[in-house]
N, C-alpha and C. Protein backbone atom coordinates (compact mmCIF):
# COMPACT_ATOMS: atom_id res chain seq x y z
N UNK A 1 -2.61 7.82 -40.35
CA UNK A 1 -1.64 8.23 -39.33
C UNK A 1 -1.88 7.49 -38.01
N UNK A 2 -3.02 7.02 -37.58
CA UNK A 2 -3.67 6.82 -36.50
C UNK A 2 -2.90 5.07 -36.31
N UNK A 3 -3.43 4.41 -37.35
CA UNK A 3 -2.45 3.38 -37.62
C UNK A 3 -1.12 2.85 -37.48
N UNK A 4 -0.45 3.95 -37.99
CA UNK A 4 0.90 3.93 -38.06
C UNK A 4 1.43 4.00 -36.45
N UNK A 5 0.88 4.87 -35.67
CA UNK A 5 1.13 5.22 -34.47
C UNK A 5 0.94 4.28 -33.82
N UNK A 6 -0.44 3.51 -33.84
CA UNK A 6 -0.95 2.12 -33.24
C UNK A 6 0.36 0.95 -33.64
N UNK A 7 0.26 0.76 -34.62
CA UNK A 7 1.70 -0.22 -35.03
C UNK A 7 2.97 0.14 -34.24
N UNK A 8 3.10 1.36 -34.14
CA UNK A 8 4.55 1.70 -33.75
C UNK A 8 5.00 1.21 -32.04
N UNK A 9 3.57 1.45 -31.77
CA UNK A 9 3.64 1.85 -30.15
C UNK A 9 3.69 0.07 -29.79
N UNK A 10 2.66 -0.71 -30.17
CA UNK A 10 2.25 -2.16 -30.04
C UNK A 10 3.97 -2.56 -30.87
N UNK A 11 4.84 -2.26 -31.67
CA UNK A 11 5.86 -3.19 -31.74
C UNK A 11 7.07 -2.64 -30.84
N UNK A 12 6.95 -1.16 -30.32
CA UNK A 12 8.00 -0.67 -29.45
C UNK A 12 7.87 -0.86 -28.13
N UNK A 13 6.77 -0.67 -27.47
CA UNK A 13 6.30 -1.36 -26.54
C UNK A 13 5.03 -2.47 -25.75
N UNK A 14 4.83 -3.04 -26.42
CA UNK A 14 3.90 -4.53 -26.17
C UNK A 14 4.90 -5.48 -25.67
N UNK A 15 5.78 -5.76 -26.39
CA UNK A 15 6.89 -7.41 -26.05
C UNK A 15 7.00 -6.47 -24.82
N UNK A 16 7.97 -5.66 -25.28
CA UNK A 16 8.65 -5.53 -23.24
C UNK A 16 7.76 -5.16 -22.48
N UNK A 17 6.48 -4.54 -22.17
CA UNK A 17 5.85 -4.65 -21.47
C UNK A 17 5.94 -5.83 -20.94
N UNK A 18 4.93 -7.04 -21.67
CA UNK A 18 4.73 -8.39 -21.47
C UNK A 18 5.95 -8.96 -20.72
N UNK A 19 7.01 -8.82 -21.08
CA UNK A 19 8.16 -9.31 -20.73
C UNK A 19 8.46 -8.62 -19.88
N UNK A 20 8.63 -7.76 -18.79
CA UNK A 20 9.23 -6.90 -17.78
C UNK A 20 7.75 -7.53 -17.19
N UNK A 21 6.29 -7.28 -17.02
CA UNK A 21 5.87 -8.29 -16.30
C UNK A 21 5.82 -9.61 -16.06
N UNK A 22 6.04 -10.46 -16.81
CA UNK A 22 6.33 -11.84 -16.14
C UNK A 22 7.54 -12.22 -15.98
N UNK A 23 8.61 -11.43 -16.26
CA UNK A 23 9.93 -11.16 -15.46
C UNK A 23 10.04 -10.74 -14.04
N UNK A 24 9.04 -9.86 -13.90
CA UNK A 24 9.03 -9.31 -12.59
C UNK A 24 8.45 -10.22 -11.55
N UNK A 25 6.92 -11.32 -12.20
CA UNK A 25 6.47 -12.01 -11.31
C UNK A 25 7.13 -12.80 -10.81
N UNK A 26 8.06 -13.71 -11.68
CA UNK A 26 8.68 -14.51 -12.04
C UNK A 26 10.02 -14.27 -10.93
N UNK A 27 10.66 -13.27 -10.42
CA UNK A 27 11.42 -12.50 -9.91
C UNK A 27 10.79 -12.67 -8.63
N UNK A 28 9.82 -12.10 -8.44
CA UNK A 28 9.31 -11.72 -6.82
C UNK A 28 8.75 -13.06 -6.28
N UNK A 29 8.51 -14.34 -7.08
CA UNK A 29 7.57 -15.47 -6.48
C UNK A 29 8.80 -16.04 -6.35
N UNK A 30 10.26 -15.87 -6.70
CA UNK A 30 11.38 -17.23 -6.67
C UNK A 30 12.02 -16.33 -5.64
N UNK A 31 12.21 -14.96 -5.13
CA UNK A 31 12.51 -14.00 -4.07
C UNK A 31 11.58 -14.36 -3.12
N UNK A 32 10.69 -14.05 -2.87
CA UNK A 32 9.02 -14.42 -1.89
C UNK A 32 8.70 -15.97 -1.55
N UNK A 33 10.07 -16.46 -2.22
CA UNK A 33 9.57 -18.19 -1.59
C UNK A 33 8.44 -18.33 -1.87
N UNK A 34 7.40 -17.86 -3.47
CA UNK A 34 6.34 -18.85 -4.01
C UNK A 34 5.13 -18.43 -2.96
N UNK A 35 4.85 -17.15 -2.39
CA UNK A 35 4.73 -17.11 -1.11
C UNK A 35 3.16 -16.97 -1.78
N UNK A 36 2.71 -16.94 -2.81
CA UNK A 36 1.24 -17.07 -3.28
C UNK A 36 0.67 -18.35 -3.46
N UNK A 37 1.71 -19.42 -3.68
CA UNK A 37 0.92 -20.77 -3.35
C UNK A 37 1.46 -21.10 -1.49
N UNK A 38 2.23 -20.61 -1.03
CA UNK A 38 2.58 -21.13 0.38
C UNK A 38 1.41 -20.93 1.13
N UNK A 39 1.30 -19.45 1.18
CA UNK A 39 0.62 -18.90 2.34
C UNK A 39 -1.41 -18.83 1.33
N UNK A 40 -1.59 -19.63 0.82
CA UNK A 40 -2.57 -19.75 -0.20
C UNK A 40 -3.53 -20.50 1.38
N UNK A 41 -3.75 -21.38 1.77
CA UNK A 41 -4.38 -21.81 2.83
C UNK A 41 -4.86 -20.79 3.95
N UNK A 42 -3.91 -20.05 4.02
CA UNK A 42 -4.22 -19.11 5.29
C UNK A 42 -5.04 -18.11 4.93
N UNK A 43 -4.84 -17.36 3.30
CA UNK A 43 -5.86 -16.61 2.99
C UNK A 43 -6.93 -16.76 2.83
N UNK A 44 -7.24 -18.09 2.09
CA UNK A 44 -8.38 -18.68 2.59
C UNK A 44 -9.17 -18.90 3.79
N UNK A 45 -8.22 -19.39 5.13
CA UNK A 45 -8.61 -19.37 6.23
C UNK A 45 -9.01 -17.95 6.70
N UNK A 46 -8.39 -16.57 6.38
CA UNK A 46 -9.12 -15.04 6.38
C UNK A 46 -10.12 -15.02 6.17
N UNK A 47 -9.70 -15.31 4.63
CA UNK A 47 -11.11 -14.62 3.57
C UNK A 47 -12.64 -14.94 4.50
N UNK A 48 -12.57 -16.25 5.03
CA UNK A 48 -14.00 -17.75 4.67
C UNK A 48 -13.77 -16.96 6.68
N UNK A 49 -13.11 -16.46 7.41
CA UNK A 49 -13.50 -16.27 9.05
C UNK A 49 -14.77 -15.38 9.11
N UNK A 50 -15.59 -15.65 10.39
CA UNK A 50 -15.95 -14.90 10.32
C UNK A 50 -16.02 -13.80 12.36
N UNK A 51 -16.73 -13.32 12.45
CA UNK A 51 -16.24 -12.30 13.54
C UNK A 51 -16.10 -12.87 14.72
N UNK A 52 -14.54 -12.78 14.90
CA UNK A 52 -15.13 -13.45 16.56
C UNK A 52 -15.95 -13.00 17.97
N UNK A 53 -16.22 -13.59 18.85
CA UNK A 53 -17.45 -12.84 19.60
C UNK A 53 -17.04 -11.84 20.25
N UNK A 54 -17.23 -10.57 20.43
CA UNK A 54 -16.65 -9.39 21.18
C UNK A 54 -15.88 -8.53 20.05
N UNK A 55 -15.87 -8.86 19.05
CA UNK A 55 -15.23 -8.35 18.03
C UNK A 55 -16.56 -7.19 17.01
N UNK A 56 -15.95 -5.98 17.37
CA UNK A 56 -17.26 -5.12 15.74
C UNK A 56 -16.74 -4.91 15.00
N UNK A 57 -16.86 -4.64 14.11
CA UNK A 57 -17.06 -4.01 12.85
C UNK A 57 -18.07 -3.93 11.92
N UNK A 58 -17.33 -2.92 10.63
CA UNK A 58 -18.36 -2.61 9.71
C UNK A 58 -18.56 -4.07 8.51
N UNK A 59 -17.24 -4.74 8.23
CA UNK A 59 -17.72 -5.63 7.69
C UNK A 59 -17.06 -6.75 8.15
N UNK A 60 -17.61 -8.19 7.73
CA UNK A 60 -17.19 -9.01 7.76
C UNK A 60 -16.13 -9.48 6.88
N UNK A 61 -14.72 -10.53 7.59
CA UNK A 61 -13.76 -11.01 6.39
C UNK A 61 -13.80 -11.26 4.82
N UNK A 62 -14.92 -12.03 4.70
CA UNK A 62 -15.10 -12.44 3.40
C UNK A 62 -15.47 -10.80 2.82
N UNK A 63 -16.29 -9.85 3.18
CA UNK A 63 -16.53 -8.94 2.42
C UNK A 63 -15.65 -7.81 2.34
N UNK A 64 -14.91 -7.21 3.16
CA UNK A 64 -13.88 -6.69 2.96
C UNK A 64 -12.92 -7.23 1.87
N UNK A 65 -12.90 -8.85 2.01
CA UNK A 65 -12.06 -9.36 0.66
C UNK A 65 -12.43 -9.13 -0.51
N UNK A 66 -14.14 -9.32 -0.53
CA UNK A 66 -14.24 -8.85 -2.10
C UNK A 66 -14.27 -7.39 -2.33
N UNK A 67 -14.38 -6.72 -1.31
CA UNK A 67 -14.26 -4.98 -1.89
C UNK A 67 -13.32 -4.64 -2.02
N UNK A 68 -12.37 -5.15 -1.84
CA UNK A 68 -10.68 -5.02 -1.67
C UNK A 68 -10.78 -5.56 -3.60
N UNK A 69 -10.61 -6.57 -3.32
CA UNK A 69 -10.84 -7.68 -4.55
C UNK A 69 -11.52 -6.73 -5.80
N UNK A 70 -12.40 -6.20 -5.72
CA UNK A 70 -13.47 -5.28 -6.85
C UNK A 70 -12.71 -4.17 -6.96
N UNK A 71 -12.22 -3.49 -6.01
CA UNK A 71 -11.21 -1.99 -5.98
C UNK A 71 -10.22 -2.57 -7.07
N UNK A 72 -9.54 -4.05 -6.68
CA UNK A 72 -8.31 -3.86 -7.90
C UNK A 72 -8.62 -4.37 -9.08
N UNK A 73 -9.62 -5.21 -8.97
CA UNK A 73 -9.68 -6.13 -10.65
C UNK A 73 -10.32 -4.92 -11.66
N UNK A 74 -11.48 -4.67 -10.86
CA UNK A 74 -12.60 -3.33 -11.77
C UNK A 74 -13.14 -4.55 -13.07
N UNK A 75 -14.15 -3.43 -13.94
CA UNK A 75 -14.33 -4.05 -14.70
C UNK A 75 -13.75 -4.29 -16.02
N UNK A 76 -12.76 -3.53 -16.32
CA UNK A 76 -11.95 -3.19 -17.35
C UNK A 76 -11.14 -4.62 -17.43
N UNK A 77 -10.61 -5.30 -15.99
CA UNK A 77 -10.02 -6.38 -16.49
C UNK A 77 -10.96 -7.56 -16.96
N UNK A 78 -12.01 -7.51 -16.26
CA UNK A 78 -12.90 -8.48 -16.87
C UNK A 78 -13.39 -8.45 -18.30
N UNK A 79 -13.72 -7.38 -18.80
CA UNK A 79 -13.86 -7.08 -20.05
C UNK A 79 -12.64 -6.75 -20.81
N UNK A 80 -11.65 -6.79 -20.31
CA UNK A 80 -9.83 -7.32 -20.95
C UNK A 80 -9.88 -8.70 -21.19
N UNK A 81 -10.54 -9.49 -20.32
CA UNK A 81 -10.55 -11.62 -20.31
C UNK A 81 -11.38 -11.79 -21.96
N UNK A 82 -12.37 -11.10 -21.55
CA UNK A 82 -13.27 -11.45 -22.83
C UNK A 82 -13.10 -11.00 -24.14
N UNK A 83 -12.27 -10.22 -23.70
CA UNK A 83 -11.54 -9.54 -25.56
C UNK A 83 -10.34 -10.20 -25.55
N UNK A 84 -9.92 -10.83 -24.63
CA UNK A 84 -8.40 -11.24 -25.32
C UNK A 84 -8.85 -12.97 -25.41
N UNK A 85 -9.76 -13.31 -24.94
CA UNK A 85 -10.65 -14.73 -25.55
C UNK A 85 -11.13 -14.79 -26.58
N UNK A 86 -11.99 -13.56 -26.70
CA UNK A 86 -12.67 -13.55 -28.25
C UNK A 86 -11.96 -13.24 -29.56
N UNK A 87 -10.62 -12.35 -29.47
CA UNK A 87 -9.75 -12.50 -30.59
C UNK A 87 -8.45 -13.60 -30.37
N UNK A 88 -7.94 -14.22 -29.10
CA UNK A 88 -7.22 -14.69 -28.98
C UNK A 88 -7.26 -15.99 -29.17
N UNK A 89 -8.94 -16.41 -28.68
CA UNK A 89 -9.14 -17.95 -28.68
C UNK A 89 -8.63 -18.58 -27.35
N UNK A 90 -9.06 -19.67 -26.83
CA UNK A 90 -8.71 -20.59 -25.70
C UNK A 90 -7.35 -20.55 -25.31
N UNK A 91 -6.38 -19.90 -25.82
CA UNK A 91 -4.68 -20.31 -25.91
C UNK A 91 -4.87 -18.64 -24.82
N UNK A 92 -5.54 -17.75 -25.26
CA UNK A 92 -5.46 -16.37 -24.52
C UNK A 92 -5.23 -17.10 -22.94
N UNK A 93 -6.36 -17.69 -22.35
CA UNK A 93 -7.08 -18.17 -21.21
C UNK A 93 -5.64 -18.47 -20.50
N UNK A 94 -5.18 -19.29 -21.29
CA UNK A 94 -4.01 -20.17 -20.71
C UNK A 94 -2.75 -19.21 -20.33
N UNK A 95 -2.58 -17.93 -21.28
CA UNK A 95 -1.49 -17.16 -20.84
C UNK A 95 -1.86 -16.25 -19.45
N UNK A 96 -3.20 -16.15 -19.71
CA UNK A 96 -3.88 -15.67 -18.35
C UNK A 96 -3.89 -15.54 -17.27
N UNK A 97 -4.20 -17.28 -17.44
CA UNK A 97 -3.82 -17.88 -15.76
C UNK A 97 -2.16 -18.32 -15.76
N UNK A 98 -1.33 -18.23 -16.66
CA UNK A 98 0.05 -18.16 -16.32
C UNK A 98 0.07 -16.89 -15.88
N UNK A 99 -0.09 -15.52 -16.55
CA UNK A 99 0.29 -14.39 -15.79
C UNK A 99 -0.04 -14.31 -13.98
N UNK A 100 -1.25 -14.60 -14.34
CA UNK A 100 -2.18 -14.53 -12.71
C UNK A 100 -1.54 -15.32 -12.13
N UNK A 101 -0.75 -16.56 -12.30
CA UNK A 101 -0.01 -17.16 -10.87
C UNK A 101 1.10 -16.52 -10.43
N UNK A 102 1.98 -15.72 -11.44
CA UNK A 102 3.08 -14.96 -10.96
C UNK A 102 2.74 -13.26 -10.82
N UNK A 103 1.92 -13.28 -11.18
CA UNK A 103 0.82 -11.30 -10.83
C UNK A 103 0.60 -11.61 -9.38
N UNK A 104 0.00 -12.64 -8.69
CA UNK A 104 -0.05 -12.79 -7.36
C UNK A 104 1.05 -11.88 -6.44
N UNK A 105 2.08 -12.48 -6.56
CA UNK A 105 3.19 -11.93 -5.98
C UNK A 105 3.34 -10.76 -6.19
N UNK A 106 3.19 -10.40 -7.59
CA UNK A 106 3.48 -8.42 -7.80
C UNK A 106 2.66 -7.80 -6.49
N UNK A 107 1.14 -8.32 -6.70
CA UNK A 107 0.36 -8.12 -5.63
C UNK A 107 0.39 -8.69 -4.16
N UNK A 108 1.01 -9.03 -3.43
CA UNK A 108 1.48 -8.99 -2.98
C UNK A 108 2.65 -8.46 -2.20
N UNK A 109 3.26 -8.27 -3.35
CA UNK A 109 4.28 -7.23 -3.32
C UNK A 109 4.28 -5.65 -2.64
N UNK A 110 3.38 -5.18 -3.99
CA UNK A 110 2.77 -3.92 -3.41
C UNK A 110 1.89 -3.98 -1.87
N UNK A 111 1.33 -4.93 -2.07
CA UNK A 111 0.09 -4.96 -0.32
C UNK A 111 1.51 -4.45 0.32
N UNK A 112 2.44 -5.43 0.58
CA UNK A 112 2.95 -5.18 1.66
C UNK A 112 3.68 -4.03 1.51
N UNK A 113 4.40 -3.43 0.86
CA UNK A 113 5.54 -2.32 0.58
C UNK A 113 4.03 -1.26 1.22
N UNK A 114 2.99 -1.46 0.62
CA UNK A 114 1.59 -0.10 0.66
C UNK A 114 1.81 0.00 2.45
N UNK A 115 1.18 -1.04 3.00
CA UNK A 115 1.13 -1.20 4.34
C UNK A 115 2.48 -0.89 5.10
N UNK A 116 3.32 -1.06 4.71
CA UNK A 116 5.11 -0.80 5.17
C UNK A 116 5.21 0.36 5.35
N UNK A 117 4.94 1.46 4.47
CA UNK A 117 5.31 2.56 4.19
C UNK A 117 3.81 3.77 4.09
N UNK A 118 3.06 3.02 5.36
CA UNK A 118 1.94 3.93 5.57
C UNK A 118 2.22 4.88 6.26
N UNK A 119 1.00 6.08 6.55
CA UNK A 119 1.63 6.64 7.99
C UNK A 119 0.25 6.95 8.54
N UNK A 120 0.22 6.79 9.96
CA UNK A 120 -0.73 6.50 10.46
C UNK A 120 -1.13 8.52 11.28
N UNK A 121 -1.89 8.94 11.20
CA UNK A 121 -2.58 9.94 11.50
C UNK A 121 -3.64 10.37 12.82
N UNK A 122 -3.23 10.96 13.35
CA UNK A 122 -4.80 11.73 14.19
C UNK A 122 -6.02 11.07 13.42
N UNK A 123 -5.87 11.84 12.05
CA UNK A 123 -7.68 11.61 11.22
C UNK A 123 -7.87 10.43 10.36
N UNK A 124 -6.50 9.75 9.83
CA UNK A 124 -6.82 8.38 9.58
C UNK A 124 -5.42 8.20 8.65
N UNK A 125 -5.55 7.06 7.74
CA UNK A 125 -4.49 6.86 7.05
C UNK A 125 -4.16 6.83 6.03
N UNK A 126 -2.60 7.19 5.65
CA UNK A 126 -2.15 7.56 4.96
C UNK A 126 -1.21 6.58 4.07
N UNK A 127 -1.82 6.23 2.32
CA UNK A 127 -1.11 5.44 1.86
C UNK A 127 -1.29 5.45 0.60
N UNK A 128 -0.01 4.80 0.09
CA UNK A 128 -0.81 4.74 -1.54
C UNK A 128 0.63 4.16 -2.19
N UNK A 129 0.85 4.28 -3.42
CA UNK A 129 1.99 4.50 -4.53
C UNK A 129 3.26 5.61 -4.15
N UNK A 130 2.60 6.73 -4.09
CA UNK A 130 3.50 7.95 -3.79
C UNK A 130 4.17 8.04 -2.06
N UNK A 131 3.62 7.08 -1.41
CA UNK A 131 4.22 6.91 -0.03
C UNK A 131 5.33 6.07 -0.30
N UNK A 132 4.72 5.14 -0.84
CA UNK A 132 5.85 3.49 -1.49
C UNK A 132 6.95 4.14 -1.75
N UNK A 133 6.59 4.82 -2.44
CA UNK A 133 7.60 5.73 -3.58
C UNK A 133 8.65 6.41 -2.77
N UNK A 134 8.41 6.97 -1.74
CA UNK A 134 8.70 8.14 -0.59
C UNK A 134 9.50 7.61 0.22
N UNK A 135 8.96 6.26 0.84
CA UNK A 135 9.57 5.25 1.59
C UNK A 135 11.03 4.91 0.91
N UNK A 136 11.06 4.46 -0.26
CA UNK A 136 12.08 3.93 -0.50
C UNK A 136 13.18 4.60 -1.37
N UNK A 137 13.01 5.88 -1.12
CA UNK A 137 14.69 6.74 -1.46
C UNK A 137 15.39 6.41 -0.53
């Protein structure tokens, strides 16, 4: 039974998954003016700054990027790379980094809609999916 269910679900929904995401990237990077290879220099120029003088904080650019960076990848996608290499073979790799040039933009996407549709508080701030969500009825 367990099978059958597994088959059912992977031929009813796997393609369109796959396909409604790189439709969507595909969508938001030719909308966004490509805006993940445009503005690709400047994030770099973020990421690599570091504090200017008179400036505090708790962390520095580059590290805020990777905790930001670790919050979304986790380890599940990394150990997603290596299972879809090890049964997929070298051809996996390649659909990979096709997804990941047009996933940019999804991400992207969301950063900004998240940040758009924050709300800022007395005790701190307020954001997420369900604001996004809130924002745009």
């Amino acid at each position: 039974m367990t099978n059958f269910i597994e088959s059912l679900a992977s031929a009813l929904f796997m393609p369109w998954i796959v396909a409604a995401l790189f439709l969507t990237g595909i969508f938001l990077t030719i909308r966004l003016r490509a805006v993940q290879f445009v503005r690709f220099p400047e994030a770099v120029r973020t990421m690599l700054a570091t504090h200017a003088s008179g400036q505090q904080g708790a962390l520095v650019p580059f590290q805020a990027f990777m905790t930001a960076l670790a919050g979304s990848i986790g380890v599940g996608n990394i150990a997603g790379v290596a299972t879809a290499i090890v049964s997929g073979g070298p051809g996996a790799l390649f659909w990979i980094w096709c997804y990941g040039l047009v996933a940019m933009a999804i991400k992207f996407a969301e950063a900004t809609l998240g940040t758009h549709f924050r709300e800022v508080t007395r005790t701190g701030v307020l954001s997420g999916p369900m604001y996004t969500v809130r924002g745009l009825q």
